[in-house]
Protein backbone atom coordinates (compact mmCIF):
# COMPACT_ATOMS: atom_id res chain seq x y z
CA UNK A 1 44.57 18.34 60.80
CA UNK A 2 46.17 20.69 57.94
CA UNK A 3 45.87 18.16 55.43
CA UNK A 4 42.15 17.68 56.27
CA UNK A 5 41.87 21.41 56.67
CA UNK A 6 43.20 22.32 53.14
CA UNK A 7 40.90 18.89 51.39
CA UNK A 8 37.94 20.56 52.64
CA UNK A 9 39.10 24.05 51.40
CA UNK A 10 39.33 22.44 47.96
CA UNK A 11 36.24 20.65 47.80
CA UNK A 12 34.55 24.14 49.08
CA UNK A 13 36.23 25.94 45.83
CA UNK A 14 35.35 23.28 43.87
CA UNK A 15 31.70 23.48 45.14
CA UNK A 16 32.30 27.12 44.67
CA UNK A 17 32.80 27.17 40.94
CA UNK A 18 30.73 24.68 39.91
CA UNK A 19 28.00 26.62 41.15
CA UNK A 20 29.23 29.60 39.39
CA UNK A 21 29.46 28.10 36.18
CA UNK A 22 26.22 26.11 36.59
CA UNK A 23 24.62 30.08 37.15
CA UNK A 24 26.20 31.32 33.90
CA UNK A 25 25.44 28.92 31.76
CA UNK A 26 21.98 28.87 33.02
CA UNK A 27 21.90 32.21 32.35
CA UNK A 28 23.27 32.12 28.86
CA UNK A 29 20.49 29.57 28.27
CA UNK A 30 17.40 31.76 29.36
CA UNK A 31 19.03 34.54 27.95
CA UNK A 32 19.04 32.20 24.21
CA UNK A 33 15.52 31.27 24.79
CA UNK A 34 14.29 34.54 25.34
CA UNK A 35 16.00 35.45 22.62
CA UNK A 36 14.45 32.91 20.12
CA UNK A 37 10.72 33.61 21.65
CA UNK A 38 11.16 37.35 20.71
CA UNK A 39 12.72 36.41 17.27
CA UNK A 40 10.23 36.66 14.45
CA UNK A 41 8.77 33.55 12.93
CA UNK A 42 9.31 33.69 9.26
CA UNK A 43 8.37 31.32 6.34
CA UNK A 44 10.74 30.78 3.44
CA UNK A 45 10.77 29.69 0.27
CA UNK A 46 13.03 29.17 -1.97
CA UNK A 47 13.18 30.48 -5.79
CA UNK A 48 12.12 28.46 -8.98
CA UNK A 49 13.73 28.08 -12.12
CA UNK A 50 11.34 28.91 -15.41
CA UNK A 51 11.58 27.24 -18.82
CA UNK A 52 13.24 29.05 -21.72
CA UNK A 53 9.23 29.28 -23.54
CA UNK A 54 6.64 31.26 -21.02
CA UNK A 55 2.86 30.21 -21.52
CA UNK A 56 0.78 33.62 -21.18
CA UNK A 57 -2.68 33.47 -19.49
CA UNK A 58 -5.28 35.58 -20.68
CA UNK A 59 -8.79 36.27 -21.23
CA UNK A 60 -10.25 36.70 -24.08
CA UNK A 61 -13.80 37.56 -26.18
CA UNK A 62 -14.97 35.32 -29.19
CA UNK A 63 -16.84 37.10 -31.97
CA UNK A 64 -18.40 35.99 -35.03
CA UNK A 65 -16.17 35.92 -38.69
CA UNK A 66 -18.71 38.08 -39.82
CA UNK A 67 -22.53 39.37 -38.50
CA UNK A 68 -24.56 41.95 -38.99
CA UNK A 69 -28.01 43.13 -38.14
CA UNK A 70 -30.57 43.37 -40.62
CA UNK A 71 -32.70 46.25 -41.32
CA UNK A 72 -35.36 47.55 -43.44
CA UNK A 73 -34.62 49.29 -46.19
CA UNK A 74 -38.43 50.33 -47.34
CA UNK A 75 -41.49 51.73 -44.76
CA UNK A 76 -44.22 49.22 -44.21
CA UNK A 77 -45.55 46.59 -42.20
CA UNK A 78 -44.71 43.02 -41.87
CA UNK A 79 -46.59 40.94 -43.79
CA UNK A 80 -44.45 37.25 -43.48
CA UNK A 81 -41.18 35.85 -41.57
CA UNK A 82 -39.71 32.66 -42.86
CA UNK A 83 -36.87 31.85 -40.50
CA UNK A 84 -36.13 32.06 -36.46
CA UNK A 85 -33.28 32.17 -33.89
CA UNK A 86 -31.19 29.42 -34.78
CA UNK A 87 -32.07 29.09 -38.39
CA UNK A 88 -29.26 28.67 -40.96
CA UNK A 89 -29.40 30.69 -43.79
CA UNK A 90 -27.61 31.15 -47.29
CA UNK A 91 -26.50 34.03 -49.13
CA UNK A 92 -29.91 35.56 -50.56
CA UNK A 93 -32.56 33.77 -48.92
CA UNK A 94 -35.41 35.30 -48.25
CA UNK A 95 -36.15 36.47 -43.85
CA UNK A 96 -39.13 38.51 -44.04
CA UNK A 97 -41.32 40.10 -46.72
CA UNK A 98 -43.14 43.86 -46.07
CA UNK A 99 -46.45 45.18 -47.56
CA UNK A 100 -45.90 48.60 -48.24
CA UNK A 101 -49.02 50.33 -49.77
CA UNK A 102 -47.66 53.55 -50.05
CA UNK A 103 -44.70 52.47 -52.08
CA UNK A 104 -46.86 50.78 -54.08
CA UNK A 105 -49.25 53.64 -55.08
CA UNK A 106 -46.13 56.06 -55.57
CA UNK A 107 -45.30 54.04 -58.28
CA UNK A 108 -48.07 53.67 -59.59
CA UNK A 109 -47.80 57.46 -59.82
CA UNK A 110 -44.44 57.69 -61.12
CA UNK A 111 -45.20 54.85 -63.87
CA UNK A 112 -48.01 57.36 -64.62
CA UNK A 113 -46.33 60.20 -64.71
CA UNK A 114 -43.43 58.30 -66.63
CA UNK A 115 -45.83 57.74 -69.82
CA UNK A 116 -46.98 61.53 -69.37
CA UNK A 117 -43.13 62.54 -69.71
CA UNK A 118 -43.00 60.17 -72.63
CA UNK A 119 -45.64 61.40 -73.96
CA UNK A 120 -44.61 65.22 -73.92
CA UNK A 121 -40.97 63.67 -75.38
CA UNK A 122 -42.60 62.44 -78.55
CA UNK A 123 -44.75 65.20 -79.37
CA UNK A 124 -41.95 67.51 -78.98
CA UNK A 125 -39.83 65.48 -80.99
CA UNK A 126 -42.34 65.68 -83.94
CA UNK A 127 -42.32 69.21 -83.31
CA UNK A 128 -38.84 69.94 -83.24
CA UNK A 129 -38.68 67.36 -86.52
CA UNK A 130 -41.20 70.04 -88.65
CA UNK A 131 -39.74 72.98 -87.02
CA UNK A 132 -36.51 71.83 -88.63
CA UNK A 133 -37.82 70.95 -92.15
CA UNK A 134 -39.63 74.46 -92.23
CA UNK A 135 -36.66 76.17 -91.07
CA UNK A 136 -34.53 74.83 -94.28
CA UNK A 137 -37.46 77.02 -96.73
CA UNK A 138 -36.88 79.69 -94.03
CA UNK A 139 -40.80 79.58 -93.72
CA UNK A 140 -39.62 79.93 -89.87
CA UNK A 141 -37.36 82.14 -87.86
CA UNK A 142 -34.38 80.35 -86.71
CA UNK A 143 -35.80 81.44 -82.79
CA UNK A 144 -38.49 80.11 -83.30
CA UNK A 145 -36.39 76.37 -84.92
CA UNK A 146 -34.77 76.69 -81.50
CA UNK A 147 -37.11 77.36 -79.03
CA UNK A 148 -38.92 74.06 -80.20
CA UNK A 149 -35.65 72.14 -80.24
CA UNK A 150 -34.49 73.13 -76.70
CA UNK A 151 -38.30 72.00 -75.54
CA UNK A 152 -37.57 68.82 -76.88
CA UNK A 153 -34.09 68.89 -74.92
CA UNK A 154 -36.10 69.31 -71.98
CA UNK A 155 -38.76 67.54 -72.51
CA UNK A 156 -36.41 64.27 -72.87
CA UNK A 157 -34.76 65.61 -69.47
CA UNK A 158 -38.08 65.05 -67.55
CA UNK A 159 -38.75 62.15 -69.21
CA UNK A 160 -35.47 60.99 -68.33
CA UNK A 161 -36.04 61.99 -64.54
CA UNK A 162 -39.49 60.44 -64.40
CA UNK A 163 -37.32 57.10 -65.51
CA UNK A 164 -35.49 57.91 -62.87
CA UNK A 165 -37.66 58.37 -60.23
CA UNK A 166 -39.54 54.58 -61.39
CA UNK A 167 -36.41 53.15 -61.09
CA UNK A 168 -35.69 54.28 -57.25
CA UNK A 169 -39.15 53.41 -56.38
CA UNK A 170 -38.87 50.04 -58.20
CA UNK A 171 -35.67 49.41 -56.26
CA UNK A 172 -37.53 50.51 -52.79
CA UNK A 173 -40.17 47.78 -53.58
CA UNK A 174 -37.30 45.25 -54.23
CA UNK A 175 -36.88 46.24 -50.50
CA UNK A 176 -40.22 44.70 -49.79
CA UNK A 177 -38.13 41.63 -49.57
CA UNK A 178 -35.70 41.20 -46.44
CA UNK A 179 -32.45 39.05 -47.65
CA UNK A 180 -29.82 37.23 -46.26
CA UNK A 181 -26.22 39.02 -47.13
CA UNK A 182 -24.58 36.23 -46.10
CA UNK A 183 -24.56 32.66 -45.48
CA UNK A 184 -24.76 32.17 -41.51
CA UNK A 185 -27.34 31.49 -38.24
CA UNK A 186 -29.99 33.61 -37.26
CA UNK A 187 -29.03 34.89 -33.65
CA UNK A 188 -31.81 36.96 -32.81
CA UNK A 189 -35.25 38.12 -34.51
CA UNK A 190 -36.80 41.22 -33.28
CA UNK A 191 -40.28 42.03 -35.12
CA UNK A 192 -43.10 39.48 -35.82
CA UNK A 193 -46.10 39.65 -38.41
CA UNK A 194 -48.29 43.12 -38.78
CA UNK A 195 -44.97 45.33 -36.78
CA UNK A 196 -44.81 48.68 -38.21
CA UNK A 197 -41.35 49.36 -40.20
CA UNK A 198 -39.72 52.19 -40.80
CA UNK A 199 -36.39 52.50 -43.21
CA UNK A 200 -33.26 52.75 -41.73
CA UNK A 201 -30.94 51.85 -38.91
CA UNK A 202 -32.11 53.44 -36.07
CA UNK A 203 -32.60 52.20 -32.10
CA UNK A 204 -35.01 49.10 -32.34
CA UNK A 205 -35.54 48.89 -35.94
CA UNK A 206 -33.24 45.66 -35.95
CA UNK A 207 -35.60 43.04 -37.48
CA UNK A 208 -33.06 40.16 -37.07
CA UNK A 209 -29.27 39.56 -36.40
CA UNK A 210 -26.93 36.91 -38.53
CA UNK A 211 -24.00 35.25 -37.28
CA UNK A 212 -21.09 33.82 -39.63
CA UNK A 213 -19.78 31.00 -37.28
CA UNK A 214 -18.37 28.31 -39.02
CA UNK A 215 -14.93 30.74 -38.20
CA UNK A 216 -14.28 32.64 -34.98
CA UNK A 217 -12.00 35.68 -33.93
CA UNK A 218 -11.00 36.19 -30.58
CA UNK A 219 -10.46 39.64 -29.59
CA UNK A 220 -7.21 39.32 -26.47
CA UNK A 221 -5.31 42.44 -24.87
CA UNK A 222 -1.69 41.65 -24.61
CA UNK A 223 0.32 43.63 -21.61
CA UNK A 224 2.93 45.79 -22.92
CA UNK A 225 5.74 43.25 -21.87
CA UNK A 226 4.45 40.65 -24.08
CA UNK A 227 3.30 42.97 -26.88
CA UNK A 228 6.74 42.11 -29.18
CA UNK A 229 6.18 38.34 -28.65
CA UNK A 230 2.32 38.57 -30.28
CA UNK A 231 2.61 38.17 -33.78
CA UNK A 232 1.15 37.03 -36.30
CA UNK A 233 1.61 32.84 -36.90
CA UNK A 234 1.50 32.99 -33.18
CA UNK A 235 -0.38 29.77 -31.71
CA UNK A 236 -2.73 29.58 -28.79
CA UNK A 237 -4.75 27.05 -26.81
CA UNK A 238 -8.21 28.19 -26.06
CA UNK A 239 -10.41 26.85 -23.17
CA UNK A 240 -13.72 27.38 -21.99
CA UNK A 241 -15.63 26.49 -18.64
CA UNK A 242 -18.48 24.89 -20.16
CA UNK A 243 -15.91 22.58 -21.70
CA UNK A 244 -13.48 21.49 -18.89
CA UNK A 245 -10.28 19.29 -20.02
CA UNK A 246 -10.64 20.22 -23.65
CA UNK A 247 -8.56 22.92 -25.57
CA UNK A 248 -8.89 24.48 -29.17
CA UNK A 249 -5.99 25.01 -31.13
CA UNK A 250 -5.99 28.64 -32.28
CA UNK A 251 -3.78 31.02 -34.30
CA UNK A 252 -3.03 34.48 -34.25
CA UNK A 253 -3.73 36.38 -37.70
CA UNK A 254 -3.54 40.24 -36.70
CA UNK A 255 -2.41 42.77 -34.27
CA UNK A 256 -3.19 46.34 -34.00
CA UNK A 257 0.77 47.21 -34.49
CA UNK A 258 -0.46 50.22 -31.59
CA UNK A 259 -0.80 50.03 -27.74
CA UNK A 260 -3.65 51.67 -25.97
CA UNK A 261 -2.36 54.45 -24.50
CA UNK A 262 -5.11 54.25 -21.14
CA UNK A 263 -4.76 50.04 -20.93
CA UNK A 264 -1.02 50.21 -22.56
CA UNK A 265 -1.91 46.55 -24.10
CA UNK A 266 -1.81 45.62 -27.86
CA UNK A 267 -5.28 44.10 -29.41
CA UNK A 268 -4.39 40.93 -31.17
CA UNK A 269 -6.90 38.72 -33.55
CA UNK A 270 -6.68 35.26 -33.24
CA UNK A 271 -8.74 32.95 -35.94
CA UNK A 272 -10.72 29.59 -34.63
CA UNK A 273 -11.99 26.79 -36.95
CA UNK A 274 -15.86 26.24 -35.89
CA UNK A 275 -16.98 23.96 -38.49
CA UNK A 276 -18.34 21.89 -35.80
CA UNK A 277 -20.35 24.56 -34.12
CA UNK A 278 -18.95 23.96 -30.73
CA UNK A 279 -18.76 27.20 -29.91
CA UNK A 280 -20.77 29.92 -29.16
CA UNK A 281 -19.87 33.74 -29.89
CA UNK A 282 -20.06 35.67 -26.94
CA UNK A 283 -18.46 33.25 -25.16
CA UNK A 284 -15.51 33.99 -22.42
CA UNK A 285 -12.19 32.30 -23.28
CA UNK A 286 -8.92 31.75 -21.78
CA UNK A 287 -6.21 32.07 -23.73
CA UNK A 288 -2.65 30.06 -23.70
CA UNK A 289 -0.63 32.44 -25.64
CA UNK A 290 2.82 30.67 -25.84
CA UNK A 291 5.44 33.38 -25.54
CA UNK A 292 9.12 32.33 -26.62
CA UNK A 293 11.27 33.45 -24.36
CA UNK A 294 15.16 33.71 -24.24
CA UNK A 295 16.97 32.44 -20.74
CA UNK A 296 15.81 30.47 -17.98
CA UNK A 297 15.14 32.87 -15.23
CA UNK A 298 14.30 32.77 -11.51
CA UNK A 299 10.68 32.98 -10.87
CA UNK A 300 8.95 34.30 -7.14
CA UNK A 301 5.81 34.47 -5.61
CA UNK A 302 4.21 37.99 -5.91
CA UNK A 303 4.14 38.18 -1.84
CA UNK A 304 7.51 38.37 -1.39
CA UNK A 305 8.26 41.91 -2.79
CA UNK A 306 9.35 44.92 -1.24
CA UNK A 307 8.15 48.15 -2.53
CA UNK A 308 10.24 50.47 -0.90
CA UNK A 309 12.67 54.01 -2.22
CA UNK A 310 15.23 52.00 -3.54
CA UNK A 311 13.19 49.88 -5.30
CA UNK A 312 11.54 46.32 -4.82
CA UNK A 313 13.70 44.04 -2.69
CA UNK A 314 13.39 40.81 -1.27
CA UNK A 315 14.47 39.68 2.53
CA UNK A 316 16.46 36.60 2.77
CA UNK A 317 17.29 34.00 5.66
CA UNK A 318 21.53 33.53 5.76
CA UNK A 319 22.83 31.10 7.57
CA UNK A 320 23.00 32.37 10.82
CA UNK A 321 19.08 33.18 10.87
CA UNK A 322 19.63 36.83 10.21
CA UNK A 323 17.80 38.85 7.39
CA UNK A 324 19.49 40.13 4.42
CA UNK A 325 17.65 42.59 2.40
CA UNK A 326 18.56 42.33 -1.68
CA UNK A 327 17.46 44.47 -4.09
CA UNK A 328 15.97 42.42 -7.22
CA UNK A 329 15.74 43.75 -11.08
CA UNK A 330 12.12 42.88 -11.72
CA UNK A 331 10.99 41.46 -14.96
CA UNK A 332 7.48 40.52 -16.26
CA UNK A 333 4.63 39.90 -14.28
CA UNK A 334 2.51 36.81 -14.12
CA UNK A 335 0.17 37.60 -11.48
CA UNK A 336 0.54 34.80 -8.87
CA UNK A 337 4.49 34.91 -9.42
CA UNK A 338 7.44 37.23 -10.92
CA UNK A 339 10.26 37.04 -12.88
CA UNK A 340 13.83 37.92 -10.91
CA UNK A 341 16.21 39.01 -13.43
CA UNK A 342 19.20 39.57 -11.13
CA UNK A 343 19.84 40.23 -7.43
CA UNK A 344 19.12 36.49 -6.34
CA UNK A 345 20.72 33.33 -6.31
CA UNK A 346 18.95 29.96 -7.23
CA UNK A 347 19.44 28.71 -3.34
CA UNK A 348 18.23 31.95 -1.46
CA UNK A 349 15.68 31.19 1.38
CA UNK A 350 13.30 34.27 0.49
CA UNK A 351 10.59 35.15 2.98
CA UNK A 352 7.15 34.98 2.23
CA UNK A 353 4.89 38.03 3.26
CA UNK A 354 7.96 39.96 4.79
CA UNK A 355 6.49 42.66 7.53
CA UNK A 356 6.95 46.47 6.17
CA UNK A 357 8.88 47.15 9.27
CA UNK A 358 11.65 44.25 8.29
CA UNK A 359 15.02 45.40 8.95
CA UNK A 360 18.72 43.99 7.54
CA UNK A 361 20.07 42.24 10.51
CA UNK A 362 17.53 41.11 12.23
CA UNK A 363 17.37 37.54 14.39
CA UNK A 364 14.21 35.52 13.05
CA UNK A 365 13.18 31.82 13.66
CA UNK A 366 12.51 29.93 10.49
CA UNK A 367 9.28 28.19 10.55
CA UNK A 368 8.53 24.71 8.14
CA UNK A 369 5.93 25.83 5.37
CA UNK A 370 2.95 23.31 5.84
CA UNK A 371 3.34 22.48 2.05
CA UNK A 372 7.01 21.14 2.40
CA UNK A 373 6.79 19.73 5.56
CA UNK A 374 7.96 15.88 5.15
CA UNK A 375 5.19 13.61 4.66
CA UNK A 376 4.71 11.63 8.11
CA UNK A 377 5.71 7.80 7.93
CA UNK A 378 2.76 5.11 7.66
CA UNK A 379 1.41 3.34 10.76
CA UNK A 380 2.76 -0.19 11.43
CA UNK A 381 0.50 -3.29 10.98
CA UNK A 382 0.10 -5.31 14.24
């Protein structure tokens, strides 16, 4: 009767604590997964290594070698146009040619008024000539010798001026003809036969534009960062849009040795060989400016900086899930991604679009970025 007394005493202890410890550890295991439901989900990533040589993205603006508009140089009206948009042109050929009566009658004037002046220049040459001789017998006064040798002075000076004044007008008819300055392609023509044209460059008097294109120059803003790196003997790929999959080689030839003190970028010139015509000024281009660089450095996406007092930081995942803020020494910027100088190790699990109100310390769950997520295995054949 003891000995049965004291067995069941046992198994009632035993019963006892097993329940006990069955309540604490199911305890402890609610009190885990409550834990990990109110942790925050967080996505990592880890950081890249970059290449010594950095290839620099940027747009850029492709001008002519040379154009210029063309404008009248002489009043008038158009009486012919020989070439188009489009045309090709050489050095000196003729655009457009102007009637300009009143040109033409004031030189008809001044070639009138130059044989007058002429005229007057002889006569008082003769004069001057006797005046002399009779001044040597003293049959004249010597004011009188130089009275008629200072008219001849001046009447040689308006003779001269009358020359003058043919030769300017001579020069304006020249103008009747509208020229090419240089060999290129007609890019725009803005007057047409019996327009009314008046001398000078002034709003809508362009009569038509020429393009030099068989070189280009592409005008590209380089950030301050980069501004060092663009030199001269620089090379570049360009692409276009309209041209998908095919790049032009491209080399830069000038820089403007100043940055713009609103933009803080550096203008640099690169120079493009168009003999095939293939592209267009005007055009938009993106520019592959490669940029030597020095050391392989650690590279992160733009979202997962933290602007904050001490300066941008970065939260990281250690190994027991908890967040650990860094500070980083941020270098250039290449819009989608940055460059880490220091502050970061090559295996850090960095998270991507950390909250503002991220703390050092804190319990999160890590969470399997859809874009490394292991690829599922194929379905078996029956």
């Amino acid at each position: 009767m003891n000995r049965q007394f004291w067995g069941l005493l046992v198994v009632a202890l035993m019963l006892v604590t097993w329940g006990e410890v069955h309540r604490v550890m199911a305890r402890s295991t609610l009190r885990q997964k409550t834990a990990d439901e109110v942790a925050q989900i967080v996505v990592t990533v880890a950081p890249t290594r970059s290449a010594a040589g950095e290839e620099l993205v940027l747009p850029g603006t492709v001008h002519a070698y040379s154009e210029a508009p063309i404008h009248a140089r002489t009043n008038g009206y158009i009486k012919s146009w020989s070439v188009d948009i489009g045309s090709a042109v050489k050095r000196g050929q003729v655009l457009a040619e102007i009637d300009t009566p009143e040109i033409d009658q004031q030189l008809a004037q001044a070639i009138a008024d130059l044989a007058t002046a002429r005229a007057n220049e002889a006569l008082a040459n003769r004069t001057n000539t006797r005046w002399k001789a009779l001044l040597v017998t003293e049959s004249v006064s010597k004011q009188d010798a130089d009275e008629k040798d200072g008219d001849a002075d001046a009447k040689r000076a308006i003779a001269e001026s009358a020359a003058a004044n043919v030769s300017r007008l001579r020069q304006l008819e020249s103008f009747k003809r509208v020229v090419a300055p240089f060999d290129g392609v007609i890019t725009a023509r803005n007057t047409d036969i019996g327009a009314l044209i008046n001398a000078g460059e002034s709003a809508g008097s362009e009569l038509f534009r020429l393009a030099d294109t068989h070189k280009l120059r592409i005008y590209v803003r380089v950030p301050e960062p980069y501004a060092a790196a663009a030199k001269p003997g620089l090379e570049a790929e360009l692409k276009f849009s309209e041209q998908a999959g095919k790049g032009y080689a491209a080399t830069t030839v000038r820089t403007a040795n100043a940055l713009d003190p609103v933009l803080r970028t550096l203008q640099v010139e690169l120079e493009l060989d168009n003999a095939q015509r293939e592209v267009f000024p005007g055009a938009y281009a993106e520019v592959h400016l490669k940029i030597a660089g020095n050391l392989p450095s650690l590279r992160l996406p733009a979202n997962t900086v933290l602007f904050r007092a001490p300066g941008p930081q970065v939260a990281t995942v250690d190994g027991h899930h908890r967040i650990r803020l860094k500070s980083i020494a941020q270098g250039r910027d290449f819009g989608g991604t940055i460059e880490v100088l220091s502050g970061l190790n090559p295996d850090d699990a960095v998270v991507i679009n950390p909250p503002d109100s991220i703390i050092d310390g804190v319990t999160v769950r890590v969470a399997v970025s859809p874009s490394v997520q292991a690829p599922k295995a194929p379905a078996k054949s029956t």
